[in-house]
C-alpha atoms as a PDB file:
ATOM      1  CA  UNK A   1     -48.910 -36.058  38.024  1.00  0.00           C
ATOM      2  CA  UNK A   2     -47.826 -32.159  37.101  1.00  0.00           C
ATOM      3  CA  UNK A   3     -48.903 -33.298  33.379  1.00  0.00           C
ATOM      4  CA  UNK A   4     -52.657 -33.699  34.534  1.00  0.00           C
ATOM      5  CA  UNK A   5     -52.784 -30.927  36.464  1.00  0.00           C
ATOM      6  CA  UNK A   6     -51.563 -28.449  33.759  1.00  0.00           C
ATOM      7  CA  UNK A   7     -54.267 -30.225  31.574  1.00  0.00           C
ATOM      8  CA  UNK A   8     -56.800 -29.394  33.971  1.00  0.00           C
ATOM      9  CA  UNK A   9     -55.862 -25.894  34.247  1.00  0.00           C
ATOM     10  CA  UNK A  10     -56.127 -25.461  30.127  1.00  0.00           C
ATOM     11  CA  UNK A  11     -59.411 -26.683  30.250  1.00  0.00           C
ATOM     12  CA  UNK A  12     -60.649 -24.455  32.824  1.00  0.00           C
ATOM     13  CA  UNK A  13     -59.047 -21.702  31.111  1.00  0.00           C
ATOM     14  CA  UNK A  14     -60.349 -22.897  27.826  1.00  0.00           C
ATOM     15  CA  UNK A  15     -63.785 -23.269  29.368  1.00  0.00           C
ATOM     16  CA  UNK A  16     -63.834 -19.736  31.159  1.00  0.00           C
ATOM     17  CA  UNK A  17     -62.487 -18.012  27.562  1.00  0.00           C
ATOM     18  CA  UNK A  18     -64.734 -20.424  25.308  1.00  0.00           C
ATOM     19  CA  UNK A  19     -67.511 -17.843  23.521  1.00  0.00           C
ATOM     20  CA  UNK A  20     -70.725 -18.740  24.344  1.00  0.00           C
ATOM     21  CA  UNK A  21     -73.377 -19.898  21.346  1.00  0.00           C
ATOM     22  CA  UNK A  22     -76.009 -17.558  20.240  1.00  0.00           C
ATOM     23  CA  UNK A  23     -79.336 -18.097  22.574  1.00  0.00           C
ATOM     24  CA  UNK A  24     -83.403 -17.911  21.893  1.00  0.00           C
ATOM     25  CA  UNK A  25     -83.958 -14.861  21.696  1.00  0.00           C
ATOM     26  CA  UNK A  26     -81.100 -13.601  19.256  1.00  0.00           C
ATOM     27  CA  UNK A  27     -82.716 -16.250  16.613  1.00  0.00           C
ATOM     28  CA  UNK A  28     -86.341 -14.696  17.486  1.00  0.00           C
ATOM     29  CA  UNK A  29     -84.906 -11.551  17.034  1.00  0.00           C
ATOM     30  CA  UNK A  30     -83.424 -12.302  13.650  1.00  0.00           C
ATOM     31  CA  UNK A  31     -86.406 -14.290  12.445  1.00  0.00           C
ATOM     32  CA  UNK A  32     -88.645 -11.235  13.037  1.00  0.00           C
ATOM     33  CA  UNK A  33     -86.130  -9.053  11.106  1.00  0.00           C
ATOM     34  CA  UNK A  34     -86.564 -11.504   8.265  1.00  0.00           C
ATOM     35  CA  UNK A  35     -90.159 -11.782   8.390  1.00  0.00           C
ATOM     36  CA  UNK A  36     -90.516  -7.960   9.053  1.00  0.00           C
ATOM     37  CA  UNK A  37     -88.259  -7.331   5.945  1.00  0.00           C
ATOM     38  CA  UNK A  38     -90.280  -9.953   3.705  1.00  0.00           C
ATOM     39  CA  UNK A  39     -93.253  -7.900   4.884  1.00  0.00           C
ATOM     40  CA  UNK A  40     -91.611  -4.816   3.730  1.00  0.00           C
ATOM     41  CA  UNK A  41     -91.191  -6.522   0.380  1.00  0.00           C
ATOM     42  CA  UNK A  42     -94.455  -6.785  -0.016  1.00  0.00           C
ATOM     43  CA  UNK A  43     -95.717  -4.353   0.806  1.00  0.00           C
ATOM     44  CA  UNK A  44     -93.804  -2.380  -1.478  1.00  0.00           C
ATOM     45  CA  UNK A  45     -94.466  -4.837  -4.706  1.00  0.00           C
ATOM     46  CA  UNK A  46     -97.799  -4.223  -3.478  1.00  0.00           C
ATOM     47  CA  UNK A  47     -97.384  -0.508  -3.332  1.00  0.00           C
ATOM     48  CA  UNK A  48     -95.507  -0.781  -6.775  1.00  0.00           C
ATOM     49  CA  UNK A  49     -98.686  -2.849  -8.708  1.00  0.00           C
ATOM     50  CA  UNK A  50    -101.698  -0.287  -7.085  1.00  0.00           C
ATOM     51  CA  UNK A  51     -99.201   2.566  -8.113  1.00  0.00           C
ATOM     52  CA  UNK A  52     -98.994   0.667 -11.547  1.00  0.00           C
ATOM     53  CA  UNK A  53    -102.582  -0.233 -12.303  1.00  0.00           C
ATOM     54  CA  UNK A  54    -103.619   3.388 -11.130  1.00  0.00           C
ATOM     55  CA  UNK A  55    -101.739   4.773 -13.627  1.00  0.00           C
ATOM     56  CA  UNK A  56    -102.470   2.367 -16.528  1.00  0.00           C
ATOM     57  CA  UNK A  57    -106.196   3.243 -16.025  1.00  0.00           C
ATOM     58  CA  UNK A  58    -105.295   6.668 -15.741  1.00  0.00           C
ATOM     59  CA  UNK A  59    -103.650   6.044 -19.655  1.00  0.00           C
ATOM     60  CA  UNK A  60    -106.364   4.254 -21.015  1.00  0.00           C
ATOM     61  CA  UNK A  61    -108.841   6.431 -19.487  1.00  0.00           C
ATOM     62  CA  UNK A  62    -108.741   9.161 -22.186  1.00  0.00           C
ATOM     63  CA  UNK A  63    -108.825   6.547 -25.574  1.00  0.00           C
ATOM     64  CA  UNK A  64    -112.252   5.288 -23.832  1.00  0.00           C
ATOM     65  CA  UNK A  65    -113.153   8.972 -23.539  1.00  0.00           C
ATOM     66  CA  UNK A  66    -112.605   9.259 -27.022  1.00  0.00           C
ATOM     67  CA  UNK A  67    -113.857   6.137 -28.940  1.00  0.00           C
ATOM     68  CA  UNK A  68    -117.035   6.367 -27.097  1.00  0.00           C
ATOM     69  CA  UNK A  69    -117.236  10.202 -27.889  1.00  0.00           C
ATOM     70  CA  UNK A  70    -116.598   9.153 -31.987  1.00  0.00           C
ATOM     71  CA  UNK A  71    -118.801   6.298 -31.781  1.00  0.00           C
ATOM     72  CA  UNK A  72    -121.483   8.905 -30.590  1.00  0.00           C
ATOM     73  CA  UNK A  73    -120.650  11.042 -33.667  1.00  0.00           C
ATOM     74  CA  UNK A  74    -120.706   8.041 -35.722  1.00  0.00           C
ATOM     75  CA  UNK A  75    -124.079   7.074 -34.910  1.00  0.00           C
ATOM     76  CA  UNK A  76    -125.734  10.828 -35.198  1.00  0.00           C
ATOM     77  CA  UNK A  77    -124.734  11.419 -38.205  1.00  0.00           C
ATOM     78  CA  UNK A  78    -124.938   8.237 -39.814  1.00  0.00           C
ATOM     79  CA  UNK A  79    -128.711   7.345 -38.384  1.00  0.00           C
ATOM     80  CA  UNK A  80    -130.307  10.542 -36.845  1.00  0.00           C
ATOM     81  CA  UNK A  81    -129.117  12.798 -39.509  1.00  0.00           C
ATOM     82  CA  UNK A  82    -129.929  10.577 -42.420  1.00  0.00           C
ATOM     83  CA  UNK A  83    -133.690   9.660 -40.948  1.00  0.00           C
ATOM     84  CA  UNK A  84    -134.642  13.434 -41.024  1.00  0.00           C
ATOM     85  CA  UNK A  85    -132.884  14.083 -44.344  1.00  0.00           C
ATOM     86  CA  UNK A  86    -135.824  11.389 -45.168  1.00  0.00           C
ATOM     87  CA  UNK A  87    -138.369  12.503 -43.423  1.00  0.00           C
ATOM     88  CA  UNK A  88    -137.289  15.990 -45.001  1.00  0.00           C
ATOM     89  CA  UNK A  89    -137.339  14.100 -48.412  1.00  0.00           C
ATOM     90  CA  UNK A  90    -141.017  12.497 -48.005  1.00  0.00           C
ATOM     91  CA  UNK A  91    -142.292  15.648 -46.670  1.00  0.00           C
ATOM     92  CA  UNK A  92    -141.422  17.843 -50.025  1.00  0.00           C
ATOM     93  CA  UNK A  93    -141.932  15.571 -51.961  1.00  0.00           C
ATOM     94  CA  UNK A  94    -145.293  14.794 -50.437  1.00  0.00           C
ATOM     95  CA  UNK A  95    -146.379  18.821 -50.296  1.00  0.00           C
ATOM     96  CA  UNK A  96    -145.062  20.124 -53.363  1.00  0.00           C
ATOM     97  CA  UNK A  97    -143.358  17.768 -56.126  1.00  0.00           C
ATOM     98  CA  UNK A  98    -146.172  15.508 -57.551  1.00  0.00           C
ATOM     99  CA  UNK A  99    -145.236  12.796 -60.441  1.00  0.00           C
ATOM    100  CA  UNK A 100    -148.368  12.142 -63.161  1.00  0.00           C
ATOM    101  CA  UNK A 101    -148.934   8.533 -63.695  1.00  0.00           C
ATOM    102  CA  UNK A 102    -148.464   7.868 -67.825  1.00  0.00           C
ATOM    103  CA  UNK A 103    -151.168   7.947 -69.517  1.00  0.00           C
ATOM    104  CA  UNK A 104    -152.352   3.998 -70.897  1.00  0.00           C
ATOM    105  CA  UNK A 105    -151.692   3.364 -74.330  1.00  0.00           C
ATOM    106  CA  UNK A 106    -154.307   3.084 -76.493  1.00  0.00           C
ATOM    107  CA  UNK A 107    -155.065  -0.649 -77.607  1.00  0.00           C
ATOM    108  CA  UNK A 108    -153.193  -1.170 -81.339  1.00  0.00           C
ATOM    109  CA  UNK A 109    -156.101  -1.297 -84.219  1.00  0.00           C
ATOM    110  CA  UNK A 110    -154.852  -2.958 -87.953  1.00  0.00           C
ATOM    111  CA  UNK A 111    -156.274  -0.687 -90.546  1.00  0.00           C
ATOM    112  CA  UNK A 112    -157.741  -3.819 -92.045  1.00  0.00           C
ATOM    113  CA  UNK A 113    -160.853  -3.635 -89.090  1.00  0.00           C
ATOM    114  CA  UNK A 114    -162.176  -0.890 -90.425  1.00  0.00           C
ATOM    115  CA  UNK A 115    -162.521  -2.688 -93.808  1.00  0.00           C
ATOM    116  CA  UNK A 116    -165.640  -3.635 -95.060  1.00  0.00           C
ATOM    117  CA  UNK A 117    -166.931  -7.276 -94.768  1.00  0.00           C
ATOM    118  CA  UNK A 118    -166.945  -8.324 -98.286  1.00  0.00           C
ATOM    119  CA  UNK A 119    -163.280  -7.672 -98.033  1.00  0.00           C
ATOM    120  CA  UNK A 120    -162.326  -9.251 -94.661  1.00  0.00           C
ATOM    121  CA  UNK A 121    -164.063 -12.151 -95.875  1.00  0.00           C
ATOM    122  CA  UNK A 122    -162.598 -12.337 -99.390  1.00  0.00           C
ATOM    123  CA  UNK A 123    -159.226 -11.616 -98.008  1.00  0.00           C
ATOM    124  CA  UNK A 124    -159.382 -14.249 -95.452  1.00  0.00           C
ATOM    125  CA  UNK A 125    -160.397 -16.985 -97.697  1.00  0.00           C
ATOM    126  CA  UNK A 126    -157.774 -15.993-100.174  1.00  0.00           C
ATOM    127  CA  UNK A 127    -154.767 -15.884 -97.115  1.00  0.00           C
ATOM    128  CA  UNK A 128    -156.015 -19.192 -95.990  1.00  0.00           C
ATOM    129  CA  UNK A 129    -156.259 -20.900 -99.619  1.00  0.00           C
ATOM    130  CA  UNK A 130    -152.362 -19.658-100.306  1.00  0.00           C
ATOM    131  CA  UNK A 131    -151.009 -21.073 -97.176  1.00  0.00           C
ATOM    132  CA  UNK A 132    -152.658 -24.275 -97.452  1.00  0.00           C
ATOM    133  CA  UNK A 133    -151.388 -24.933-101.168  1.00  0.00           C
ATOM    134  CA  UNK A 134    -148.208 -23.487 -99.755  1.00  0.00           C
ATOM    135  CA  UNK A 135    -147.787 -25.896 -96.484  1.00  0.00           C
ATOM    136  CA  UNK A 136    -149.351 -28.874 -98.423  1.00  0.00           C
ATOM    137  CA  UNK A 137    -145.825 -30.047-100.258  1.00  0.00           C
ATOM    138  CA  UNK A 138    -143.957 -29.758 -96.850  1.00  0.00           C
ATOM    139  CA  UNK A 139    -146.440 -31.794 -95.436  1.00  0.00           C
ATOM    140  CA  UNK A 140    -146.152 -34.506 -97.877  1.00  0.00           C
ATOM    141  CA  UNK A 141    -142.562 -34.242 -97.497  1.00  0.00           C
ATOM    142  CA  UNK A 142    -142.510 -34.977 -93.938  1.00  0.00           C
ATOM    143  CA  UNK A 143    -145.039 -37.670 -93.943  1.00  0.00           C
ATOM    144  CA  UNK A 144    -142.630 -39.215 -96.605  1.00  0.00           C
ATOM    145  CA  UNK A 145    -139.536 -38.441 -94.582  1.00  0.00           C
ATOM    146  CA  UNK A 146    -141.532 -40.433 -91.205  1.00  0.00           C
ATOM    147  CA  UNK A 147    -141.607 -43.304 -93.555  1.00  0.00           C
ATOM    148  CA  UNK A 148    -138.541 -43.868 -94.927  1.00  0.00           C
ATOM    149  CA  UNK A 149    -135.969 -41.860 -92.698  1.00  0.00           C
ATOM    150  CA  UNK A 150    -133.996 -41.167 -96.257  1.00  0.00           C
ATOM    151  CA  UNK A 151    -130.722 -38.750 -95.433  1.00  0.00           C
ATOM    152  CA  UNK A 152    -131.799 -37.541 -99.754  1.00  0.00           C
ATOM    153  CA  UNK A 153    -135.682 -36.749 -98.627  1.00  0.00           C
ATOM    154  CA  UNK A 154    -134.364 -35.090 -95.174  1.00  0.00           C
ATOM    155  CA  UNK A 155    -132.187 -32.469 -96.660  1.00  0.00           C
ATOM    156  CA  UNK A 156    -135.091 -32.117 -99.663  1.00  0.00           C
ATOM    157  CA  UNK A 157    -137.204 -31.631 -96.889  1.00  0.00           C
ATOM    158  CA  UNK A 158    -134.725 -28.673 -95.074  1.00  0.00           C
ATOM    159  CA  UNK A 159    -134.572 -26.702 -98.307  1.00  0.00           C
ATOM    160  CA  UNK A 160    -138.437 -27.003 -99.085  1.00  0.00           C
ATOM    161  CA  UNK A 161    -139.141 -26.053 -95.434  1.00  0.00           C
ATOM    162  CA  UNK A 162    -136.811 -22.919 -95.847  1.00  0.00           C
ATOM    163  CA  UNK A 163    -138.340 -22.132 -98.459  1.00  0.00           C
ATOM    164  CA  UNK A 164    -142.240 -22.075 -97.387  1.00  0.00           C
ATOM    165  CA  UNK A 165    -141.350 -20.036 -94.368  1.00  0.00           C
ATOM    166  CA  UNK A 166    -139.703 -17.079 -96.468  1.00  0.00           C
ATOM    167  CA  UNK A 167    -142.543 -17.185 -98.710  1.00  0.00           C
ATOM    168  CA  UNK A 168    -145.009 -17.318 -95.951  1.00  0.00           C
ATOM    169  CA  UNK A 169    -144.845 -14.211 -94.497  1.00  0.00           C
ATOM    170  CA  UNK A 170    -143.126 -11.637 -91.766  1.00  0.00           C
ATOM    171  CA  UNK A 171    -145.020 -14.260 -89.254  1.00  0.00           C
ATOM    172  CA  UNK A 172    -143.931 -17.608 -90.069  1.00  0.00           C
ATOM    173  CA  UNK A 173    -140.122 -15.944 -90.553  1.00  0.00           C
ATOM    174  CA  UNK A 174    -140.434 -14.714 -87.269  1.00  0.00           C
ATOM    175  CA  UNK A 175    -141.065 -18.198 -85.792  1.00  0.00           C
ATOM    176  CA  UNK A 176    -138.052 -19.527 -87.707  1.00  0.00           C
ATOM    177  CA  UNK A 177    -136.041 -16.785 -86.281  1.00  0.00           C
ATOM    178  CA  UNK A 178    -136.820 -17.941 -83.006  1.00  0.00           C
ATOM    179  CA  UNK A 179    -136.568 -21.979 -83.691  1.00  0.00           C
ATOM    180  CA  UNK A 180    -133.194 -21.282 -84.683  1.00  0.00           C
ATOM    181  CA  UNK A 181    -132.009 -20.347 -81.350  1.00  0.00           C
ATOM    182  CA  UNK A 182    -133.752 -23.231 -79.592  1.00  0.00           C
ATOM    183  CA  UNK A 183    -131.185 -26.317 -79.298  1.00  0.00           C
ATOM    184  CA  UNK A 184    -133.029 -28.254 -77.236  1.00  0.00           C
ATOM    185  CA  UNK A 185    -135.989 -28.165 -79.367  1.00  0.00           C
ATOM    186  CA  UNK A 186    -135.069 -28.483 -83.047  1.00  0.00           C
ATOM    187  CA  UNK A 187    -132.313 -31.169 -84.411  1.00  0.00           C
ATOM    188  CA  UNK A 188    -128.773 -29.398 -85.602  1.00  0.00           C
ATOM    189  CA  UNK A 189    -129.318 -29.497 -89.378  1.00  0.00           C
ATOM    190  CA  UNK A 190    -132.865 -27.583 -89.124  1.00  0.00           C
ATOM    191  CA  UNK A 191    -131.411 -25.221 -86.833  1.00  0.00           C
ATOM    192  CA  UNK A 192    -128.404 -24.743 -89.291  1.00  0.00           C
ATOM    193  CA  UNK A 193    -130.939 -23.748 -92.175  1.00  0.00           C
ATOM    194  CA  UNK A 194    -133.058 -21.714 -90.044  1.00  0.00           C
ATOM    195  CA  UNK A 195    -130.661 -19.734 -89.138  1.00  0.00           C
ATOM    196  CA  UNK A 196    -130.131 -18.258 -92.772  1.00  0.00           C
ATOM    197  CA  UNK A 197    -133.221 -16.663 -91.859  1.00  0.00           C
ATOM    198  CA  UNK A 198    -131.464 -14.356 -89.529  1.00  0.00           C
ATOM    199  CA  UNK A 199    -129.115 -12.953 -91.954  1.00  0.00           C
ATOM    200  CA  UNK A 200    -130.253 -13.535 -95.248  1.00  0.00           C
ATOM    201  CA  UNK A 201    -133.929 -11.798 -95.946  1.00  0.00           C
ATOM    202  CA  UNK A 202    -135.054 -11.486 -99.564  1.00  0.00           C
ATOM    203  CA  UNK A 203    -135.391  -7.735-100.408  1.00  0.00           C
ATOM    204  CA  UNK A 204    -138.398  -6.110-102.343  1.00  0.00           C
ATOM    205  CA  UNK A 205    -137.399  -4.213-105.197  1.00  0.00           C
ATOM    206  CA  UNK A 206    -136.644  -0.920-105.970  1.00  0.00           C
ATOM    207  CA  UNK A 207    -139.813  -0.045-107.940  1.00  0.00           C
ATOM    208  CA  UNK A 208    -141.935  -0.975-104.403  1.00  0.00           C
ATOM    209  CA  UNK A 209    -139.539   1.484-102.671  1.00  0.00           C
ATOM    210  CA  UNK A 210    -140.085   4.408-105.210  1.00  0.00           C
ATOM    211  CA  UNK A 211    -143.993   3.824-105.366  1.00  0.00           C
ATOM    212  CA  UNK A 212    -144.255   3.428-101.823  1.00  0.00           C
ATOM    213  CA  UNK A 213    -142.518   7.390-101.175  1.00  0.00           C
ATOM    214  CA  UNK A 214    -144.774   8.331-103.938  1.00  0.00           C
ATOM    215  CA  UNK A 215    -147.884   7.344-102.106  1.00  0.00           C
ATOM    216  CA  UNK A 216    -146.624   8.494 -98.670  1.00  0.00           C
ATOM    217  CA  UNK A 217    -144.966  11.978 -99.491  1.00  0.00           C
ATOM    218  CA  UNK A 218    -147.101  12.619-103.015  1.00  0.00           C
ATOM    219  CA  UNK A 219    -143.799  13.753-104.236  1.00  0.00           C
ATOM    220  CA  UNK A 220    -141.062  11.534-106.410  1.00  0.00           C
ATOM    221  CA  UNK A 221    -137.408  10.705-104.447  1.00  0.00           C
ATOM    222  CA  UNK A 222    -135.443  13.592-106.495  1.00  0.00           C
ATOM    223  CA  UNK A 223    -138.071  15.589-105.321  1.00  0.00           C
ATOM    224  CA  UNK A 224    -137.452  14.760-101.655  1.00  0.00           C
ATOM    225  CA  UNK A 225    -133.489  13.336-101.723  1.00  0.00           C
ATOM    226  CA  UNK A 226    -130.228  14.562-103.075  1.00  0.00           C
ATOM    227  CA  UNK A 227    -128.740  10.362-103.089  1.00  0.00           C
ATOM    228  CA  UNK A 228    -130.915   7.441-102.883  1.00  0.00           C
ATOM    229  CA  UNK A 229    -128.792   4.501-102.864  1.00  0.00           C
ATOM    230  CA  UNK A 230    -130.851   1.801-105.027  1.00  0.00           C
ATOM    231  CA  UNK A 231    -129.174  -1.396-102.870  1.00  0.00           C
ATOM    232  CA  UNK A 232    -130.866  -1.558 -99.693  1.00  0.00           C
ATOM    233  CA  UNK A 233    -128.070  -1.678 -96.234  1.00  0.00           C
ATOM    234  CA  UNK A 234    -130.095  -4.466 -95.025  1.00  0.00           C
ATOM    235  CA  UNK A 235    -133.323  -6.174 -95.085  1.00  0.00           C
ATOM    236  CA  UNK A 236    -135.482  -7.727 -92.615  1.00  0.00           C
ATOM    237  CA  UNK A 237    -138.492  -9.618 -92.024  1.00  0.00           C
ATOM    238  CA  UNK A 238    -140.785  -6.559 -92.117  1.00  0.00           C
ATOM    239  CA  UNK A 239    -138.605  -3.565 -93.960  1.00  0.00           C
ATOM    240  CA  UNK A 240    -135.614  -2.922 -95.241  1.00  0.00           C
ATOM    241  CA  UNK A 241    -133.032   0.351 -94.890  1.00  0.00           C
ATOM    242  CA  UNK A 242    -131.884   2.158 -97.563  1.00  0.00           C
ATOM    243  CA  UNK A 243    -129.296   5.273 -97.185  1.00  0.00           C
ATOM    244  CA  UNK A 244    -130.189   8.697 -98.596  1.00  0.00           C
ATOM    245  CA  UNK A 245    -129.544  12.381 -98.279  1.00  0.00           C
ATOM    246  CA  UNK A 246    -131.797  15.157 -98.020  1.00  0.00           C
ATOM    247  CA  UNK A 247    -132.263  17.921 -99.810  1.00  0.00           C
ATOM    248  CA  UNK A 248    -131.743  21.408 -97.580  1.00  0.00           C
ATOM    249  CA  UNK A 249    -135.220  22.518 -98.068  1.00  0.00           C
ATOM    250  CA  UNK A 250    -136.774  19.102 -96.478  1.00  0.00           C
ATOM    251  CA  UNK A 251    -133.878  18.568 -94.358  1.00  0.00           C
ATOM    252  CA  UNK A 252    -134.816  22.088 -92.868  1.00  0.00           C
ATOM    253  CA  UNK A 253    -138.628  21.203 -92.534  1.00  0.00           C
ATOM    254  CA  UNK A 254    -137.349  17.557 -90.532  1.00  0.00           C
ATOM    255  CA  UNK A 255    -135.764  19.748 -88.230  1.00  0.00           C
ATOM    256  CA  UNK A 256    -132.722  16.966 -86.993  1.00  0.00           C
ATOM    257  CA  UNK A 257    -129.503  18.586 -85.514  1.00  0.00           C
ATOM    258  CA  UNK A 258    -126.346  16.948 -84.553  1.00  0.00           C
ATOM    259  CA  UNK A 259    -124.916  18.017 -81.489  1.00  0.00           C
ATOM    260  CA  UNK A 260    -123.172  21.100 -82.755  1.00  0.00           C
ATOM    261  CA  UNK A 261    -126.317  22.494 -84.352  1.00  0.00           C
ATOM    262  CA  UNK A 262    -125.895  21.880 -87.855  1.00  0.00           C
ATOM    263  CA  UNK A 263    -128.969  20.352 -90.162  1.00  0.00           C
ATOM    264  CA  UNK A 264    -128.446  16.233 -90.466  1.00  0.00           C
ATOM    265  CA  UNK A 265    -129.169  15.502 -94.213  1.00  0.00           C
ATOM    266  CA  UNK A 266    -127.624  11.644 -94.630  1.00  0.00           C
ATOM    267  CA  UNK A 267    -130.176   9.660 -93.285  1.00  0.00           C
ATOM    268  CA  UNK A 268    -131.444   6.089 -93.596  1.00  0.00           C
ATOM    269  CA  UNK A 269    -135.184   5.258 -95.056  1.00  0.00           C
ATOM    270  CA  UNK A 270    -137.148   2.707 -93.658  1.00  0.00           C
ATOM    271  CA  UNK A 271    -139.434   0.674 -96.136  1.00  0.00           C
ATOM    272  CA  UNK A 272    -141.821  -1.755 -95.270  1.00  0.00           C
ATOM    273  CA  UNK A 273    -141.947  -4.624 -97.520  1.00  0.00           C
ATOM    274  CA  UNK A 274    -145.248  -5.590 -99.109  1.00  0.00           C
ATOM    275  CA  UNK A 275    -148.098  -7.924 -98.239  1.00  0.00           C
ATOM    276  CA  UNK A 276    -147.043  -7.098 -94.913  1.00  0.00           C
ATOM    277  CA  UNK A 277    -149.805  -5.201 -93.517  1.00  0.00           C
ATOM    278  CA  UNK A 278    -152.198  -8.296 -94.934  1.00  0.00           C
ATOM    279  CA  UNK A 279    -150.303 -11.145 -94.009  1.00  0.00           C
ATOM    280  CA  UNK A 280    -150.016 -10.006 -89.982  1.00  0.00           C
ATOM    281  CA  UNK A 281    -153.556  -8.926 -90.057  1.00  0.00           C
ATOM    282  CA  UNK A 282    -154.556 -12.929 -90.530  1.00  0.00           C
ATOM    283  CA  UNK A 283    -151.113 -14.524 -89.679  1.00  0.00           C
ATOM    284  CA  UNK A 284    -150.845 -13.467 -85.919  1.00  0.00           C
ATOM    285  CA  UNK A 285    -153.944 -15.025 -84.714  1.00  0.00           C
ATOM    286  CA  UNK A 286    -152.848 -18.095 -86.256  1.00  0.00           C
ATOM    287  CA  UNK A 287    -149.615 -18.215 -84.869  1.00  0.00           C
ATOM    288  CA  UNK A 288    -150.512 -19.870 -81.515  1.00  0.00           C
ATOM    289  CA  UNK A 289    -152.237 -22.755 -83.787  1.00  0.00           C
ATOM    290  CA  UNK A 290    -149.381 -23.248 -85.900  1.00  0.00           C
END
């Protein structure tokens, strides 16, 4: 009986000292701290990235300043300047520089037009006569070569066609010249032979050369040159070059200076080889027909 009533009393004494749990309001109060805390949080990240952004425009503000300033530059000088250095250009040039147009060459005349008629005619007939009795064995050649398709008549017929173009004039060599470089026209072995007719032009002898400076100068070559080689450099389809040295006294009436001023004597002499003057006088007009 004592033992419950001492148990009693500890509980009321345990109940009257028992701490009480917290209420409403002290969990309001602490949720608005937290929310007024968050708030401040904010704010102040908020605070942080406007104070952040302000002053990275404030940094980039000055490189815009100055691209667009050097881009301005850029374009003045560049366009405006250059269009009135133009205009500036046109205007002089327009006012006070003018340029003469060339005059028009004359049209070439052959010294054979003025010729009489009696010798036009005679020399045409002549001209045409020579080529046909030089073409004719060519001709037969080839018809013979169609025929038979003999590799012994073919190379026959190479040599003899070499042959009739060198002695045909500056003309016909110039048309073998220019066969020989076209491979898609003419077969290897033609090509082959016409190409000797790039390198290897008969010369005219040296009697032709020392008549022809007679006739020209009316004076003989020791008259006129110190040397005169005798074996032409090279020869062509229409001359050939000799070298030679001047004497002073025409070398000072030529009047040629090297670039320190001194008198050129060595020089090289032109010659044109004969029959050549006749043979383009009838030979180019037949060239498109051949």
């Amino acid at each position: 009986m004592m033992s419950r009533i001492c148990l009693r009393q500890f509980s009321r004494v345990q109940s009257s000292l028992r701490i009480p749990r917290p209420t409403v309001a002290f969990r309001r109060s602490y949720s608005s701290s937290k929310d007024h805390h968050q708030h401040h949080k904010k704010n102040s990240s908020s605070s942080s990235s406007s104070s952040s952004s302000s002053s990275s425009s404030t940094t980039y503000l000055p490189w815009i300043i100055l691209t667009g300033s050097g881009c301005g530059a850029c374009y003045y000088y560049y366009v405006i300047r250059t269009k009135a250095a133009l205009e500036a250009i046109k205007r002089t040039t327009s006012t006070s520089v003018v340029i003469p147009t060339p005059p028009e060459p004359a049209p070439f005349k052959h010294p054979y037009d003025d010729a009489s008629v009696f010798f036009r005619w005679f020399f045409s007939i002549k001209r045409c006569f020579y080529l046909i009795c030089l073409f004719t064995p060519v001709t037969i050649l080839s018809l013979i070569l169609y025929l038979t398709e003999s590799p012994t008549i073919r190379k026959y017929w190479v040599d003899t066609l070499i042959y009739t173009i060198r002695k045909g004039g500056c003309a016909f060599q110039k048309i073998g010249q220019y066969l020989s470089m076209r491979y898609d026209m003419v077969p290897p072995d033609v090509i082959a032979a016409l190409s000797t007719l790039r390198d290897d032009v008969p010369a005219h002898s040296f009697s032709f050369t020392r008549s022809t400076i007679r006739k020209a100068f009316g004076h003989e070559i020791e008259d006129i040159f110190e040397s005169f080689e005798h074996d032409p450099i090279a020869s062509g389809t229409v001359a050939q070059v000799y070298r030679a040295k001047l004497n002073e006294k025409y070398a000072e009436k030529a009047a040629i200076y090297d670039k320190s001023g001194h008198v050129v004597r060595e020089v090289a002499v032109k010659i044109r080889h004969p029959h050549v003057l006749g043979d383009t006088w009838l030979d180019i007009p037949l060239v498109p027909i051949t």
